[in-house]
C-alpha atoms as a PDB file:
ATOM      1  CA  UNK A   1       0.000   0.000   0.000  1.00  0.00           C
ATOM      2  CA  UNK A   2       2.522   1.801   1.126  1.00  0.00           C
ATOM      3  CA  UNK A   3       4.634   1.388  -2.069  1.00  0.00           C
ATOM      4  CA  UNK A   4       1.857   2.022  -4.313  1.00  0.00           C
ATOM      5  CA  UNK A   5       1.198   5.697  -2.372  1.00  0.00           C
ATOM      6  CA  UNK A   6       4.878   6.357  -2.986  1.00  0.00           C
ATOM      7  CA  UNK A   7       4.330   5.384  -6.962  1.00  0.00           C
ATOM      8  CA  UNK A   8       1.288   7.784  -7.624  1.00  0.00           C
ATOM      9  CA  UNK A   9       3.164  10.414  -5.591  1.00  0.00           C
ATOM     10  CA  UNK A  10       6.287  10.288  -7.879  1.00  0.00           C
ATOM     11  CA  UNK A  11       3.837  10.437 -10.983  1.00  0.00           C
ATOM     12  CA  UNK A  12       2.539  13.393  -9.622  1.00  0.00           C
ATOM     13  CA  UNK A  13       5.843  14.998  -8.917  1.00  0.00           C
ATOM     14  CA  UNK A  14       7.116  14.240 -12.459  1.00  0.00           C
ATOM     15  CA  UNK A  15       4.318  15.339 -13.586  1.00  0.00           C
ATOM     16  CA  UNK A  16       4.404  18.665 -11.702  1.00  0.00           C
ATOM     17  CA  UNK A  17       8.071  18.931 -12.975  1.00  0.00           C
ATOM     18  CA  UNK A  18       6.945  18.738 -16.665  1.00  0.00           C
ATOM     19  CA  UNK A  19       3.954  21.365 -16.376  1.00  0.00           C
ATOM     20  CA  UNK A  20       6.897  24.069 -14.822  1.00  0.00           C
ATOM     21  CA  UNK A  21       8.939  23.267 -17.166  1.00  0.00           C
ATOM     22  CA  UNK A  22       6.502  23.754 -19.729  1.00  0.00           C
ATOM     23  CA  UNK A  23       5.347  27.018 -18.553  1.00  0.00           C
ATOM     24  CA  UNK A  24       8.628  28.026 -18.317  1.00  0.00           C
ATOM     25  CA  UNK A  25       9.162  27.212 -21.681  1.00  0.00           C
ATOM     26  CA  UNK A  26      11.925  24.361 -21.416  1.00  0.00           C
ATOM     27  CA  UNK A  27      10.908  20.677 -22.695  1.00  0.00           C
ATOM     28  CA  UNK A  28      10.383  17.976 -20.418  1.00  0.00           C
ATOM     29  CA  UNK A  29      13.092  15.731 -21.757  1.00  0.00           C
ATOM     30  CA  UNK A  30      16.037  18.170 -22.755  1.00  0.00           C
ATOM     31  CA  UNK A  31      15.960  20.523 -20.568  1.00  0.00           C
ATOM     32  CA  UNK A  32      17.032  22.820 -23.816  1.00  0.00           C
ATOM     33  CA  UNK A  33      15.059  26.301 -24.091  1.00  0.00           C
ATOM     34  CA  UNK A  34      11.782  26.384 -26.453  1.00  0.00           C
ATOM     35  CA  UNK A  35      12.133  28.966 -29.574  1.00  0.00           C
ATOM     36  CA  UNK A  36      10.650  32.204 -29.518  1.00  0.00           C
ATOM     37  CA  UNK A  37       7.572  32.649 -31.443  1.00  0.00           C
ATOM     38  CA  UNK A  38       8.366  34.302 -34.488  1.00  0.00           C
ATOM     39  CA  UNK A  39       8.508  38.348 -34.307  1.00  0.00           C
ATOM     40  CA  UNK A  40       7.299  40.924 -36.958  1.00  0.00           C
ATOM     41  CA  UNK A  41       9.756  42.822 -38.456  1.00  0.00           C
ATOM     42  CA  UNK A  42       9.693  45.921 -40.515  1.00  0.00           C
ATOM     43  CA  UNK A  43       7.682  48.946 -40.273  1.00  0.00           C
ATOM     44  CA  UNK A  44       4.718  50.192 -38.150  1.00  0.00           C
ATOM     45  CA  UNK A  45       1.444  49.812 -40.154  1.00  0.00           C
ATOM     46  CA  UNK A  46      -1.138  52.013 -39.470  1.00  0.00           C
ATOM     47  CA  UNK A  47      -4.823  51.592 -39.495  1.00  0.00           C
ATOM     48  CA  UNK A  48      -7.783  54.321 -39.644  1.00  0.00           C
ATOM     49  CA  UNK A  49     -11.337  53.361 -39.308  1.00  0.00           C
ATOM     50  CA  UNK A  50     -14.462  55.419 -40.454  1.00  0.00           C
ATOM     51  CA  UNK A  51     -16.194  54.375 -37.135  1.00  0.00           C
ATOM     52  CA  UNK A  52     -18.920  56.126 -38.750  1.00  0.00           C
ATOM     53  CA  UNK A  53     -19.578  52.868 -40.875  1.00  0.00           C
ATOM     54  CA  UNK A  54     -17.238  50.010 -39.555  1.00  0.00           C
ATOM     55  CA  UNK A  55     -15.777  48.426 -36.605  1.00  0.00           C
ATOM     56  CA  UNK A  56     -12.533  48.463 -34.697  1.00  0.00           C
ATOM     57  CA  UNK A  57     -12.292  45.143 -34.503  1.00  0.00           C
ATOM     58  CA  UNK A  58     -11.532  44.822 -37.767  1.00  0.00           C
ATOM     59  CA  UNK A  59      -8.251  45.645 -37.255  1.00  0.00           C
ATOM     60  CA  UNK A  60      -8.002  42.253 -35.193  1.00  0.00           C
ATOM     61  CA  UNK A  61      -8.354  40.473 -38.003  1.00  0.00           C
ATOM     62  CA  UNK A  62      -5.220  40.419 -39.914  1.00  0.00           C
ATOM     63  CA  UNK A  63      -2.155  38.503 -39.098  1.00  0.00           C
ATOM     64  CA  UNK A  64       0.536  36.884 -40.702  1.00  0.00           C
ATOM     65  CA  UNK A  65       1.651  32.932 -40.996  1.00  0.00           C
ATOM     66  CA  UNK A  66       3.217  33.346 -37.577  1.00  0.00           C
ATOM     67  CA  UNK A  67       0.857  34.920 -36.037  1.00  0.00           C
ATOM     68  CA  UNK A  68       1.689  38.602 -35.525  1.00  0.00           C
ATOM     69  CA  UNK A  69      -0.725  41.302 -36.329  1.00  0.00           C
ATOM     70  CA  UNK A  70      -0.685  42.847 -39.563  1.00  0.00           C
ATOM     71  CA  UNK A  71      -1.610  46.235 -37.952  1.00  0.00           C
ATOM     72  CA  UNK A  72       0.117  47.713 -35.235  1.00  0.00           C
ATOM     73  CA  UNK A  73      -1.625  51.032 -34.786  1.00  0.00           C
ATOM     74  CA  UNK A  74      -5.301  51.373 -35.379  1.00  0.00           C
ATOM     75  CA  UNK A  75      -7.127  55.043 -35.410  1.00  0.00           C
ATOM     76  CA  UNK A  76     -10.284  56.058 -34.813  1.00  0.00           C
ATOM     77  CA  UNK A  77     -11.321  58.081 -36.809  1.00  0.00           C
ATOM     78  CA  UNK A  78     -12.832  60.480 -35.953  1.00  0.00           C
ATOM     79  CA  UNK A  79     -13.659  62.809 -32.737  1.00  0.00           C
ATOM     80  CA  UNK A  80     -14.182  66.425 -33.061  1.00  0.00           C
ATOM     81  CA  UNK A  81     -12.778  69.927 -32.016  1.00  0.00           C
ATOM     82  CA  UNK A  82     -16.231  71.989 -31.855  1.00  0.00           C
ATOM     83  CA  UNK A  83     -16.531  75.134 -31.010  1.00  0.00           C
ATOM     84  CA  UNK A  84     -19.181  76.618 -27.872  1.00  0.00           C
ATOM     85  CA  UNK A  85     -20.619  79.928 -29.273  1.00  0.00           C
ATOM     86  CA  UNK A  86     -21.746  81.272 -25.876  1.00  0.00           C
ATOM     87  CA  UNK A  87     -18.578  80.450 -23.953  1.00  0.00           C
ATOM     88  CA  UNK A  88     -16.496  81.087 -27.003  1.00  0.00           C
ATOM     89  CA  UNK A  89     -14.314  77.657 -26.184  1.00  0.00           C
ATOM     90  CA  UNK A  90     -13.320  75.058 -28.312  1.00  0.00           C
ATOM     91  CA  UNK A  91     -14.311  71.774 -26.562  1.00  0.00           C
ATOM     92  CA  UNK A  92     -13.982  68.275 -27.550  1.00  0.00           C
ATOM     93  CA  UNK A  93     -16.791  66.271 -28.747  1.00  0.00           C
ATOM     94  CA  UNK A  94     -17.957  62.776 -29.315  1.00  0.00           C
ATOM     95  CA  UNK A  95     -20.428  62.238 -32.563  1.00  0.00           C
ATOM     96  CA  UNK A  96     -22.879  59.105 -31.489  1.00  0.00           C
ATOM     97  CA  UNK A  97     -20.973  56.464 -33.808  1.00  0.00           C
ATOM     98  CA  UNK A  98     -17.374  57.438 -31.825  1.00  0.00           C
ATOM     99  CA  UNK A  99     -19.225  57.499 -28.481  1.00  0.00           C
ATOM    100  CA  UNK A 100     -20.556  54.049 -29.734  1.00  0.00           C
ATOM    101  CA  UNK A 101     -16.902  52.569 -29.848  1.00  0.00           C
ATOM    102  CA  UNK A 102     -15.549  54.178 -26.798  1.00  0.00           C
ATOM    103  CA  UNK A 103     -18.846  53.291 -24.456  1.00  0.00           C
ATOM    104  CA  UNK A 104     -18.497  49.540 -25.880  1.00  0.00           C
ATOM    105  CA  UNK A 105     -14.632  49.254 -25.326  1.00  0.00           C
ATOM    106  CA  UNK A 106     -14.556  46.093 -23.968  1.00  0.00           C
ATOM    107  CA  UNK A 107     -15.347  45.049 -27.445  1.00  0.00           C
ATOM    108  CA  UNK A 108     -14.803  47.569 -29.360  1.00  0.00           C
ATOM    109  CA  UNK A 109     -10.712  48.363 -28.654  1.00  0.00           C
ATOM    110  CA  UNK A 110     -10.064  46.048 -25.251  1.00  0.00           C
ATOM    111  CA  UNK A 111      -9.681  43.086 -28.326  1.00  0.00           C
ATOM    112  CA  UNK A 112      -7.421  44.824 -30.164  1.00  0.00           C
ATOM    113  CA  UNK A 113      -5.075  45.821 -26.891  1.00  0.00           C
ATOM    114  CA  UNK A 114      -4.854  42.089 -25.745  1.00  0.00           C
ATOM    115  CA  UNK A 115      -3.294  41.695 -29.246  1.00  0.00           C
ATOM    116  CA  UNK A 116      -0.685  44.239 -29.299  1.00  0.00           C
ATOM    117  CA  UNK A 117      -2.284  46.871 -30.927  1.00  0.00           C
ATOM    118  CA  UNK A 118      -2.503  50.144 -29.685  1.00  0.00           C
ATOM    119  CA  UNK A 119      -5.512  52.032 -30.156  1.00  0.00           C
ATOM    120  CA  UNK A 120      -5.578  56.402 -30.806  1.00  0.00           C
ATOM    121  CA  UNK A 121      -8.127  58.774 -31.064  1.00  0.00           C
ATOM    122  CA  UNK A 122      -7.880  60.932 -34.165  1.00  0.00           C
ATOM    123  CA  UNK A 123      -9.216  64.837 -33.261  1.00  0.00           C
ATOM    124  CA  UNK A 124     -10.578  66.341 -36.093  1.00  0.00           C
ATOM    125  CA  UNK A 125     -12.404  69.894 -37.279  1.00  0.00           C
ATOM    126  CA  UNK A 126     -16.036  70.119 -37.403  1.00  0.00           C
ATOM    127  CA  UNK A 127     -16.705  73.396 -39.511  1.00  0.00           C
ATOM    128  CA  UNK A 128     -17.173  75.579 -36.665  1.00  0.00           C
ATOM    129  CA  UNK A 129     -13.992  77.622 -36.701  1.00  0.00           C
ATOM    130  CA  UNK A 130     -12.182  76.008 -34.099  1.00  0.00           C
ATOM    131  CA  UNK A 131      -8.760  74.616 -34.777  1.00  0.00           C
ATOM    132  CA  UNK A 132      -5.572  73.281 -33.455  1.00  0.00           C
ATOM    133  CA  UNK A 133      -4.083  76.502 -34.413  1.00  0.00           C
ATOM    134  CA  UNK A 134      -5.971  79.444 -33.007  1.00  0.00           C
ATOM    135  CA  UNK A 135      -6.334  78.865 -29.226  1.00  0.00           C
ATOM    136  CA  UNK A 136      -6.850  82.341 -27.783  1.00  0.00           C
ATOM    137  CA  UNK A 137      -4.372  81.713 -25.119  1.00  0.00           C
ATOM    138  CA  UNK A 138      -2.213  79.348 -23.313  1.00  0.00           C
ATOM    139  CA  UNK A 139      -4.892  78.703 -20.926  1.00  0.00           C
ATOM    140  CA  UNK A 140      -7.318  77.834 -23.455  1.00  0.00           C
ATOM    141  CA  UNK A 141      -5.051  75.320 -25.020  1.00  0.00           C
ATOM    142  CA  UNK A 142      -4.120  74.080 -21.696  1.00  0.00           C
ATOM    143  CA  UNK A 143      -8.142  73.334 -21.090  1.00  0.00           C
ATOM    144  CA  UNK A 144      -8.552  71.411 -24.476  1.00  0.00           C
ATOM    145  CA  UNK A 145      -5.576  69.307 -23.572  1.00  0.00           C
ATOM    146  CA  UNK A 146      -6.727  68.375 -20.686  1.00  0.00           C
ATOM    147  CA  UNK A 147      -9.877  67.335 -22.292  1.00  0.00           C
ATOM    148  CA  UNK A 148      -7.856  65.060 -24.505  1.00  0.00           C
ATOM    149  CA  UNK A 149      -5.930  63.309 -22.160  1.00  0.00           C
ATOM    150  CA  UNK A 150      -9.232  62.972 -19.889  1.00  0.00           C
ATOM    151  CA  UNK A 151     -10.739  60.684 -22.487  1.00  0.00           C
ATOM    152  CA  UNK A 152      -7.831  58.299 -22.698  1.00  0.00           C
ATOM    153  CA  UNK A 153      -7.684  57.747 -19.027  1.00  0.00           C
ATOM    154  CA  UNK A 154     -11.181  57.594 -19.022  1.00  0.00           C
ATOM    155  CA  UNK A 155     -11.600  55.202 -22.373  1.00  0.00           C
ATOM    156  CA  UNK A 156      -8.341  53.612 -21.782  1.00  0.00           C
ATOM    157  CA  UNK A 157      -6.634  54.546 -24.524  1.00  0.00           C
ATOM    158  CA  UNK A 158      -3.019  54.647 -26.212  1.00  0.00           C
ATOM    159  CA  UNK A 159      -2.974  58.565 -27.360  1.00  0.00           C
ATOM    160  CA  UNK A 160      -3.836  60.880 -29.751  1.00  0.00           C
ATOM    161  CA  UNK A 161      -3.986  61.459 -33.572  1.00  0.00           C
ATOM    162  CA  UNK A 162      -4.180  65.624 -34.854  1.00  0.00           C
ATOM    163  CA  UNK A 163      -5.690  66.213 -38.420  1.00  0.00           C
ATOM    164  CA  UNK A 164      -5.984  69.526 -38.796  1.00  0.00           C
ATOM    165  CA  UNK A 165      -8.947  69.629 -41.332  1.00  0.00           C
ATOM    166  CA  UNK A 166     -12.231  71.200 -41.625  1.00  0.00           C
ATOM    167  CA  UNK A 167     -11.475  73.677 -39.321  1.00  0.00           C
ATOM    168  CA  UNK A 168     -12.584  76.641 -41.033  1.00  0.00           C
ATOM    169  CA  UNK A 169     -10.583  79.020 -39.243  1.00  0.00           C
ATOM    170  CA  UNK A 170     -12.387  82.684 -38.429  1.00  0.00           C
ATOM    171  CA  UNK A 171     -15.829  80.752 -38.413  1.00  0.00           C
ATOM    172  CA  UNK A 172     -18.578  81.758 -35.724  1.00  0.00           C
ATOM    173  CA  UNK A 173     -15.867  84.845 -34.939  1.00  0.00           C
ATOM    174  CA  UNK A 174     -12.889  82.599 -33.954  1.00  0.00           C
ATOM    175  CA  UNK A 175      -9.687  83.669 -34.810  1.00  0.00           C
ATOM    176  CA  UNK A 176      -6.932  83.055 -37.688  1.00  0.00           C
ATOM    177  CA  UNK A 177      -4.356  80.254 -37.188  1.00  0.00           C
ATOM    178  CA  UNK A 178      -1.319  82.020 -34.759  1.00  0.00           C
ATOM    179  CA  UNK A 179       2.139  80.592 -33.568  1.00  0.00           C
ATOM    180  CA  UNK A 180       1.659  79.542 -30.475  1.00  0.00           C
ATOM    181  CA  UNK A 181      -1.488  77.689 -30.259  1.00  0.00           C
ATOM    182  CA  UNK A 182      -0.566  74.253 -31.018  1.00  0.00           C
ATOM    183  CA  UNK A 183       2.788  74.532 -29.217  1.00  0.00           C
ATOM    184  CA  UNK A 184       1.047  75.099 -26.047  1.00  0.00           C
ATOM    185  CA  UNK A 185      -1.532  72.414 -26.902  1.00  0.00           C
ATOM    186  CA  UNK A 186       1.061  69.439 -27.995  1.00  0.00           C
ATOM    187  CA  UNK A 187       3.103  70.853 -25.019  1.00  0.00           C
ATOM    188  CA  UNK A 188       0.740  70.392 -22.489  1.00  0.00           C
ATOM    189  CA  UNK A 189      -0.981  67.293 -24.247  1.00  0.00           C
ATOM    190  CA  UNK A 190       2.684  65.460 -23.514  1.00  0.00           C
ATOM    191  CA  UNK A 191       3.149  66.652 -20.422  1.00  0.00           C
ATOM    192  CA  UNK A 192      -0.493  65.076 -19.503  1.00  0.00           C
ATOM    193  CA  UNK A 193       0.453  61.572 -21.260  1.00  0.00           C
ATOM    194  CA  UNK A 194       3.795  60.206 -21.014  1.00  0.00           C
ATOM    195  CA  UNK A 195       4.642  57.282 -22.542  1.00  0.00           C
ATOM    196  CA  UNK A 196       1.231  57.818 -24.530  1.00  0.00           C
ATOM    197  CA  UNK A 197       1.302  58.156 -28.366  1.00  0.00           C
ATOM    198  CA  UNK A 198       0.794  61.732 -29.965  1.00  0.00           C
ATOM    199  CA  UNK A 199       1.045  61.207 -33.850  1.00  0.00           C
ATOM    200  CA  UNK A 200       0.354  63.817 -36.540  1.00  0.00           C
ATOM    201  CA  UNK A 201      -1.386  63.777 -39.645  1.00  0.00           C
ATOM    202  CA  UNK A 202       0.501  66.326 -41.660  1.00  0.00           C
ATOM    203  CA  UNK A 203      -1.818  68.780 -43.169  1.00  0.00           C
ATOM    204  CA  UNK A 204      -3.616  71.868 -42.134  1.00  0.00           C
ATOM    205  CA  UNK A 205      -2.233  75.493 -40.773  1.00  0.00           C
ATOM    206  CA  UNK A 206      -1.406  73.367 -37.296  1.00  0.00           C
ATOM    207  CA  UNK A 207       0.979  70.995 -39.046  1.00  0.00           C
ATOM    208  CA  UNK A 208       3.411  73.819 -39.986  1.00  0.00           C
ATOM    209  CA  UNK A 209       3.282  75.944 -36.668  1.00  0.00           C
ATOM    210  CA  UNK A 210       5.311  73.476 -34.658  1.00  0.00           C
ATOM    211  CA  UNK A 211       7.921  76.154 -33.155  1.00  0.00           C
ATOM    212  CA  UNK A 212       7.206  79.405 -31.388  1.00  0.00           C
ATOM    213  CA  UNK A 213       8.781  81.220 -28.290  1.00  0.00           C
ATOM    214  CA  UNK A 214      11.975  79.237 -28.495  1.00  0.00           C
ATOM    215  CA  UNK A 215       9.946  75.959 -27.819  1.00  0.00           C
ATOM    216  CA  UNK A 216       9.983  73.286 -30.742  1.00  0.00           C
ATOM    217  CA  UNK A 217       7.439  70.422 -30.002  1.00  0.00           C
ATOM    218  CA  UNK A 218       8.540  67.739 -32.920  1.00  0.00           C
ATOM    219  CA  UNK A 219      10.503  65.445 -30.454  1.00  0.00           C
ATOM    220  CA  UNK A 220       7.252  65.181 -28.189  1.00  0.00           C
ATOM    221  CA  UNK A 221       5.219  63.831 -31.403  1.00  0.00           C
ATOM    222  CA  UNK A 222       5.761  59.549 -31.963  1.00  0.00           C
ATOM    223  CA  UNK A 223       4.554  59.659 -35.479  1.00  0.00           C
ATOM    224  CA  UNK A 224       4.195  61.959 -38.505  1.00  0.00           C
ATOM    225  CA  UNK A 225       2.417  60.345 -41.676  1.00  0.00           C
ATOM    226  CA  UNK A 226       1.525  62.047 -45.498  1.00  0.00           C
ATOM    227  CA  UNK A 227      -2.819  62.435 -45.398  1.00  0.00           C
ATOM    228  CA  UNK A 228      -2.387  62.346 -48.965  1.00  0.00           C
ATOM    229  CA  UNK A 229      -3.832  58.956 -50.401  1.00  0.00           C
ATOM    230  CA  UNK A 230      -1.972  56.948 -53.098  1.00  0.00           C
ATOM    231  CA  UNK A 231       1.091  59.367 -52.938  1.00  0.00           C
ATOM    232  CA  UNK A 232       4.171  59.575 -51.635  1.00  0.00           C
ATOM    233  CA  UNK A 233       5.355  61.953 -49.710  1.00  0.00           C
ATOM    234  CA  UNK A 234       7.528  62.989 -46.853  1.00  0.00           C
ATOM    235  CA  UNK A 235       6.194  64.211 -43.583  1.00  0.00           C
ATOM    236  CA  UNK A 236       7.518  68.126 -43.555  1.00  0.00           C
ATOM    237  CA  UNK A 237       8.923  67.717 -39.687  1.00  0.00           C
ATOM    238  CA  UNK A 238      12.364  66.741 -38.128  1.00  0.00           C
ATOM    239  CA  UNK A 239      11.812  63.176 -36.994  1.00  0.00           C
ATOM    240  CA  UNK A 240      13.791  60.240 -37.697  1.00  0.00           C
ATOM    241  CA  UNK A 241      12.534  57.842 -40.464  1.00  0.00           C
ATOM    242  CA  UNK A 242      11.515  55.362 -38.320  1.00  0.00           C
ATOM    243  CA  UNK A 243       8.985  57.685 -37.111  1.00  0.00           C
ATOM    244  CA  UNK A 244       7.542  58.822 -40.251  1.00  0.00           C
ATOM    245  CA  UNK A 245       5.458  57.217 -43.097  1.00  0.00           C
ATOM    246  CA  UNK A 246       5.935  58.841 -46.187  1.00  0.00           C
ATOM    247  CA  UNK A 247       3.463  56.282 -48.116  1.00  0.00           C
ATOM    248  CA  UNK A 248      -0.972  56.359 -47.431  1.00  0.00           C
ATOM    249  CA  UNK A 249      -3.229  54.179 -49.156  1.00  0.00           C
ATOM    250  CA  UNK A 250      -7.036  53.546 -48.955  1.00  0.00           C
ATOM    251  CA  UNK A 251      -7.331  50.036 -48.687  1.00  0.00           C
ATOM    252  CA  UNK A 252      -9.384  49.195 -51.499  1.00  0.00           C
ATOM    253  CA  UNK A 253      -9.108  52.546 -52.508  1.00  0.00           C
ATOM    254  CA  UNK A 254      -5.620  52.900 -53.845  1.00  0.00           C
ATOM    255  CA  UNK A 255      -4.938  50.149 -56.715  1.00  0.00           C
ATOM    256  CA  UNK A 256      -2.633  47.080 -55.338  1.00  0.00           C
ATOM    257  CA  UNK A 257       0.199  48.095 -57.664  1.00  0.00           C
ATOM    258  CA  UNK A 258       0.421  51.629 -56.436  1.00  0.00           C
ATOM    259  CA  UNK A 259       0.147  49.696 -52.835  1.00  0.00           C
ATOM    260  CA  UNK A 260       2.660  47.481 -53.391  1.00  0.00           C
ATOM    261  CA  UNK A 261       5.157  49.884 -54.906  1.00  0.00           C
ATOM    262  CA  UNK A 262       5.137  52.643 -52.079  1.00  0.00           C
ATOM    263  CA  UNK A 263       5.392  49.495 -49.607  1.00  0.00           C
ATOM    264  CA  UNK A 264       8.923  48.844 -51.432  1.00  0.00           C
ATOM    265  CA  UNK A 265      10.158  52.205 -51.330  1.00  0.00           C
ATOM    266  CA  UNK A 266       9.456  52.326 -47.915  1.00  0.00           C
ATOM    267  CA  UNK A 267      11.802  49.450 -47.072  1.00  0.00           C
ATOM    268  CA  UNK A 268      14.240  50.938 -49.514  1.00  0.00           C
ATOM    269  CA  UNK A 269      14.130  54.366 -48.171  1.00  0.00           C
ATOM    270  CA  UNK A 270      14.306  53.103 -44.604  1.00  0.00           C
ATOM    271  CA  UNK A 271      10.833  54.708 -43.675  1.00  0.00           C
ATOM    272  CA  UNK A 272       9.567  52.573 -40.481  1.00  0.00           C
ATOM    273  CA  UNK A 273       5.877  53.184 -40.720  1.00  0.00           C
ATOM    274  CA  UNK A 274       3.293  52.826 -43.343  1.00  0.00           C
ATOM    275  CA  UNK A 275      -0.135  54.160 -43.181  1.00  0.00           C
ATOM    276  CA  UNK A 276      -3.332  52.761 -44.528  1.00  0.00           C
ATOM    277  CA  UNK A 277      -7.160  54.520 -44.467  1.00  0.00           C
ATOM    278  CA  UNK A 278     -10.885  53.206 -44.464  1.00  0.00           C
ATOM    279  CA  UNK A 279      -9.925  49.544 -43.325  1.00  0.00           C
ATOM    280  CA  UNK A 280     -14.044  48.414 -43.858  1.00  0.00           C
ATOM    281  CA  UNK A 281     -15.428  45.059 -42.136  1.00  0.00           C
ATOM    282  CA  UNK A 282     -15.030  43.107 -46.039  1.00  0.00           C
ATOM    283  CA  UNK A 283     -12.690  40.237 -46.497  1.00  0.00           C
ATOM    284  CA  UNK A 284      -9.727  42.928 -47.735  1.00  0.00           C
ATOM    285  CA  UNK A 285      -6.633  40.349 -47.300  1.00  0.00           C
ATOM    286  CA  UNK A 286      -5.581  40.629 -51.044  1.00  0.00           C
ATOM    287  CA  UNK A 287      -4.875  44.587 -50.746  1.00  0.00           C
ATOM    288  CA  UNK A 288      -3.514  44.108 -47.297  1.00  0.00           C
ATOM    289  CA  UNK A 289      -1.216  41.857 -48.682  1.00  0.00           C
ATOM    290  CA  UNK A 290      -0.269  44.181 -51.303  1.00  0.00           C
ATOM    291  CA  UNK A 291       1.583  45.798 -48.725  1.00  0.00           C
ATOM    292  CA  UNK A 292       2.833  43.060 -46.442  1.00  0.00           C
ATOM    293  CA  UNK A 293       4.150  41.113 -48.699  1.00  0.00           C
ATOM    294  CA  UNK A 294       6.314  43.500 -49.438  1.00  0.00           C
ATOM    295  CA  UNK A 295       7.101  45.092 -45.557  1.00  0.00           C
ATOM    296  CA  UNK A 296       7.041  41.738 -44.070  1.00  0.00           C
ATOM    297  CA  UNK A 297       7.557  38.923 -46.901  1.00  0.00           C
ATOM    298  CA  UNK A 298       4.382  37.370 -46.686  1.00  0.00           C
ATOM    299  CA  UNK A 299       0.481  37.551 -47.503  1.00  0.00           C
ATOM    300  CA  UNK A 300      -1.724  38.616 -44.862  1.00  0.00           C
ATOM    301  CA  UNK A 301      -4.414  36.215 -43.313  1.00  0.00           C
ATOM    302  CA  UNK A 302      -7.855  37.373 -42.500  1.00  0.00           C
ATOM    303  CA  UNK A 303      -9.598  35.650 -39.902  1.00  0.00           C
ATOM    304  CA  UNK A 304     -13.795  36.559 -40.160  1.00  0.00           C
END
């Protein structure tokens, strides 16, 4: 009896022994250390979404052979800098489709974060004269900052994306684009979010006011991309290349030649991001491909 507890009790122990070393990732019967899982390398893809239309968790749905995500940034696209006519204050705000993902992000960008990917609000103009660039004062920027990094704490989000479009500058009596504005926004916005991502899309009076009272606020952005589907074009601002993507493409959009091409000249040029618009909830792995095959030597797999 006594022999026989003594058996099952060494079972369980080697058994024990096997399940560490398994977790630990060593082999029962060598000893010898498991390989790595295979890692993506290349650049940073980017991914906006017209949450207006389609889901976030689209971006999920890519990978490649090994597993790794296709898409390593995905955008939402898009909140909204508005613009209070009684309180004369720019404010940010939420149209029902964007309040839709961020209410619902346990499925809606809490999938996509388990994954790897991090997730960023785009802030766009809403044709009511507010802007990036014409803040009335520090203070004012300051406020709308605050507002921004409010709803990633609050969403649990991985930063912000600034298009300065639509703005309509001197609308509803606001004021004309000045120097300092966007300074004092980006500056504060950084200070409020370390370690967050701030990433600009390049166009617009606010993409070219970047310097002003002996403060330059390029280093605090993480990425700079070209808003200019189908094109190529470097981002006008002092970052390294691996920060920049000088190649956009609508996904289904721009044709797969034109896709594949700029993704080659960004590994030639030694870009490290590439950026991609209007990712849609269809089966697209044929013009995501386009481009990985070429950043990442191999076709994407989409995964319904």
């Amino acid at each position: 009896m006594f022999a026989f507890a003594r058996s099952r009790a060494r079972t369980a122990a080697l058994a024990l022994s096997a399940l560490v070393a398994l977790t630990c990732g060593m082999t029962a019967t060598t000893g010898a250390t498991a390989a790595p899982a295979p890692r993506k390398q290349g650049p940073t893809s980017v991914a906006y979404v017209e949450v207006n239309s389609n889901s976030m968790r689209n971006v999920g749905k890519y990978t490649l052979p090994g597993g790794d995500n296709v898409f390593d940034v995905a955008v939402i696209f898009a909140a909204n800098i508005n613009y209070d006519t009684g309180t004369k204050a720019a404010y940010l705000h939420f149209n029902e489709n964007v309040q839709r993902v961020l209410d619902n992000a346990v499925t809606e960008i809490r999938p996509l974060q388990r994954k790897g990917i991090k997730v960023v609000l785009s802030v766009l103009g809403n044709h009511q004269g507010a802007g990036f660039a014409n803040f009335p004062s520090q203070k004012a920027a300051s406020t709308f900052a605050k507002q921004l990094s409010d709803a990633v704490t609050r969403y649990g989000l991985d930063g912000v994306d600034f298009d300065d479009e639509y703005a309509e500058y001197g609308k509803n009596g606001t004021g004309q684009p000045n120097s300092s504005s966007f300074v004092h926004l980006v500056t504060s916005l950084r200070a409020s979010l370390p370690g967050k991502i701030i990433s600009l899309y390049n166009i617009g009076p606010a993409a070219s006011r970047l310097s002003y009272g002996g403060v330059n606020v390029t280093s605090k952005f993480d990425y700079a991309w070209n808003p200019y589907y189908g094109s190529w074009q470097v981002p006008g601002i002092a970052l390294p290349k691996s920060k920049l993507s000088p190649a956009a493409v609508e996904i289904g959009g721009t044709s797969r030649s034109t896709v594949a091409s700029l993704a080659r000249r960004t590994v030639a040029e030694g870009y490290g991001v590439y950026l991609t618009y209007n990712l849609d909830g269809s089966d697209r792995s044929a013009d995501v491909s386009a481009f990985t095959k070429e950043l990442y030597g191999s076709a994407a797999v989409y995964t319904p």
